[in-house]
Protein backbone atom coordinates (compact mmCIF):
# COMPACT_ATOMS: atom_id res chain seq x y z
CA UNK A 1 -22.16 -158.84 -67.35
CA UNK A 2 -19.62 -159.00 -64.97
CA UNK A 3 -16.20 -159.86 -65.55
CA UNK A 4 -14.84 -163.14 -66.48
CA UNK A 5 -10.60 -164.54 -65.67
CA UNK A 6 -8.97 -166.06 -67.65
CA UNK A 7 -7.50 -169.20 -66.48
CA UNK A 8 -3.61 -169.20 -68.05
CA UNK A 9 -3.15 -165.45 -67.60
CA UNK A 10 -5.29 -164.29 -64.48
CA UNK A 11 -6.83 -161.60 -67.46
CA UNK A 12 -10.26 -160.66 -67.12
CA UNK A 13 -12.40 -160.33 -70.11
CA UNK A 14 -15.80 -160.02 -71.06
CA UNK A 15 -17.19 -156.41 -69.75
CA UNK A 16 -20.31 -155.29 -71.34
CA UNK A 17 -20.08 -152.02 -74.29
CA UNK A 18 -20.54 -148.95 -71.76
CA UNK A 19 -19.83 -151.07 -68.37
CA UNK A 20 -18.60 -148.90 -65.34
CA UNK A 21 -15.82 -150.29 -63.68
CA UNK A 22 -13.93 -152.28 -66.12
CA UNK A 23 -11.49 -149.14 -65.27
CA UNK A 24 -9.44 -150.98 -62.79
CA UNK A 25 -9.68 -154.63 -64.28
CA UNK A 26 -8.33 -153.35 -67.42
CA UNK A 27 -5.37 -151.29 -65.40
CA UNK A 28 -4.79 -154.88 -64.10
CA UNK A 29 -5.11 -156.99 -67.02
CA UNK A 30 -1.64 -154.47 -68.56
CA UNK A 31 0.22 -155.13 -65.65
CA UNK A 32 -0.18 -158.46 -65.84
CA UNK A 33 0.72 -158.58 -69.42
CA UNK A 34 4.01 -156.39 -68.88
CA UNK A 35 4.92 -158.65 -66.01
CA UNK A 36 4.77 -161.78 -67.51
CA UNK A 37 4.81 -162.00 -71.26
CA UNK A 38 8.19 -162.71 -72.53
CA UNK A 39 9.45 -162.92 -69.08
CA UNK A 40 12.51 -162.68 -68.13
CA UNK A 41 14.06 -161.91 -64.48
CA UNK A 42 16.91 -160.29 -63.01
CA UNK A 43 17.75 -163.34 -60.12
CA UNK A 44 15.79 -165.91 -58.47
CA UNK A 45 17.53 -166.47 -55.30
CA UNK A 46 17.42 -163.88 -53.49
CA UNK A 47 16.29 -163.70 -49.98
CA UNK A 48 15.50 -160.14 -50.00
CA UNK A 49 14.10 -157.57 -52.11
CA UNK A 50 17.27 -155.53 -54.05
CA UNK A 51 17.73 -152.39 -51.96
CA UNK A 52 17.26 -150.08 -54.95
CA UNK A 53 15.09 -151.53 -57.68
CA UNK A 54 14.26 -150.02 -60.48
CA UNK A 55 10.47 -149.98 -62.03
CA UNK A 56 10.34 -152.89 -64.55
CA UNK A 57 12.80 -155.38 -62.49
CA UNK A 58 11.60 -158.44 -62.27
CA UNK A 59 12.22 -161.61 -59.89
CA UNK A 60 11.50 -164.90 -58.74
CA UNK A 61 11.04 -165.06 -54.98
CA UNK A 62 13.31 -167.71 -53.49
CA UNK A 63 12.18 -169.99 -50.66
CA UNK A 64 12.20 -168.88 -47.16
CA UNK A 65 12.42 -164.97 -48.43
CA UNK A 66 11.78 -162.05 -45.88
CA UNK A 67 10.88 -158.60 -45.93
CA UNK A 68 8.07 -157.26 -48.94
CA UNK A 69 8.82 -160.54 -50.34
CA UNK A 70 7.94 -163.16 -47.28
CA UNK A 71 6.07 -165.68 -48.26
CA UNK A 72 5.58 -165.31 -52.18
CA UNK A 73 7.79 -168.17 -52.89
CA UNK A 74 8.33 -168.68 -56.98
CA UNK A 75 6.36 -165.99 -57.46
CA UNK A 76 7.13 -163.10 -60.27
CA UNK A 77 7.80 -160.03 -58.38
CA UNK A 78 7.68 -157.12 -60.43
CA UNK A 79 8.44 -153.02 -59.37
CA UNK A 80 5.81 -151.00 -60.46
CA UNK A 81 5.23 -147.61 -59.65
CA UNK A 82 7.44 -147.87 -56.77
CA UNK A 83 5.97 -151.12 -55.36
CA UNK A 84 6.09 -154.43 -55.66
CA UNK A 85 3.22 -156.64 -57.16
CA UNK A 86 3.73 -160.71 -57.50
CA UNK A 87 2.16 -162.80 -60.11
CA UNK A 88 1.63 -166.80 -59.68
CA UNK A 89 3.31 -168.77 -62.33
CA UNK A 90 1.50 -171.27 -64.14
CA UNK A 91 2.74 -174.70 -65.13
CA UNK A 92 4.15 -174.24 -68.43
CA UNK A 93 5.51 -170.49 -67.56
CA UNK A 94 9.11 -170.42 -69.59
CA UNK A 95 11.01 -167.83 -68.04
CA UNK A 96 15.09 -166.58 -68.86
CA UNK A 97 16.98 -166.36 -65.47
CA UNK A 98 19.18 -163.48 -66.35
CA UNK A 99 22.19 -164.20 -63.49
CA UNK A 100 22.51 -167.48 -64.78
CA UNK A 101 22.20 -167.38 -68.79
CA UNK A 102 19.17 -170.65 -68.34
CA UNK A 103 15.98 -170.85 -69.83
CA UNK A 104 13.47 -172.31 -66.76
CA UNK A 105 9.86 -173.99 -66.77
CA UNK A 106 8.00 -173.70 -64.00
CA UNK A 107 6.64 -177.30 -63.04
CA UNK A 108 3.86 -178.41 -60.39
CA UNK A 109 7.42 -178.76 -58.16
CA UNK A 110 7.94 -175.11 -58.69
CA UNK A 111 11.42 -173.73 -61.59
CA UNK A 112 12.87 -176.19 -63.03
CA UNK A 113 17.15 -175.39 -63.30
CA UNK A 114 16.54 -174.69 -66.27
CA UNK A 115 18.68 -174.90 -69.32
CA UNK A 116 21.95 -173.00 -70.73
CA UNK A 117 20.74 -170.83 -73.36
């Protein structure tokens, strides 16, 4: 049986005992998970990737961002294994904004500005 996504998370699920290929969704599935559970980012207004990031930083795109980031706006980038990968945020994604000490929701109008925390 093929695999099946989840529709908060973007996880896939449901590979048949023995299935080949299930490899790469899986490899998937924990970068998702160490992206965006108990997320928290370094900025989220920044209109260009940071010059040195390390692997684990994590950001919200701003609007109108260039470079790797162009055109992923509010999305989670994350630096893994040297690159960045983005993740689409969900309504209901609560997220701490680590520059500015708030708690944020994202909202069907994109981050709230979130709360002092």
């Amino acid at each position: 049986m093929p695999a099946v996504t989840d529709p908060n998370l973007g996880l896939n699920y449901g590979w048949t005992l023995g299935e080949s290929g299930w490899a790469a969704g899986m490899d998937a599935n924990l970068k998702r998970l160490g992206a965006v559970v108990s997320l928290s980012v370094i900025d989220r207004d920044l209109g260009t990737p940071p010059a040195s990031p390390l692997n684990g930083d994590r950001y919200i795109v701003a609007a109108a961002a260039t470079g790797a980031w162009a055109g992923r706006t509010d999305q989670i980038a994350v630096r893994i294994a040297g690159a960045w990968e983005y993740h689409v945020p969900k309504i209901g994604w609560t997220c701490f904004v680590e520059d500015e000490g708030v708690l944020s929701v994202y909202k069907a109008a994109g981050w709230s500005p979130g709360i002092a925390v």
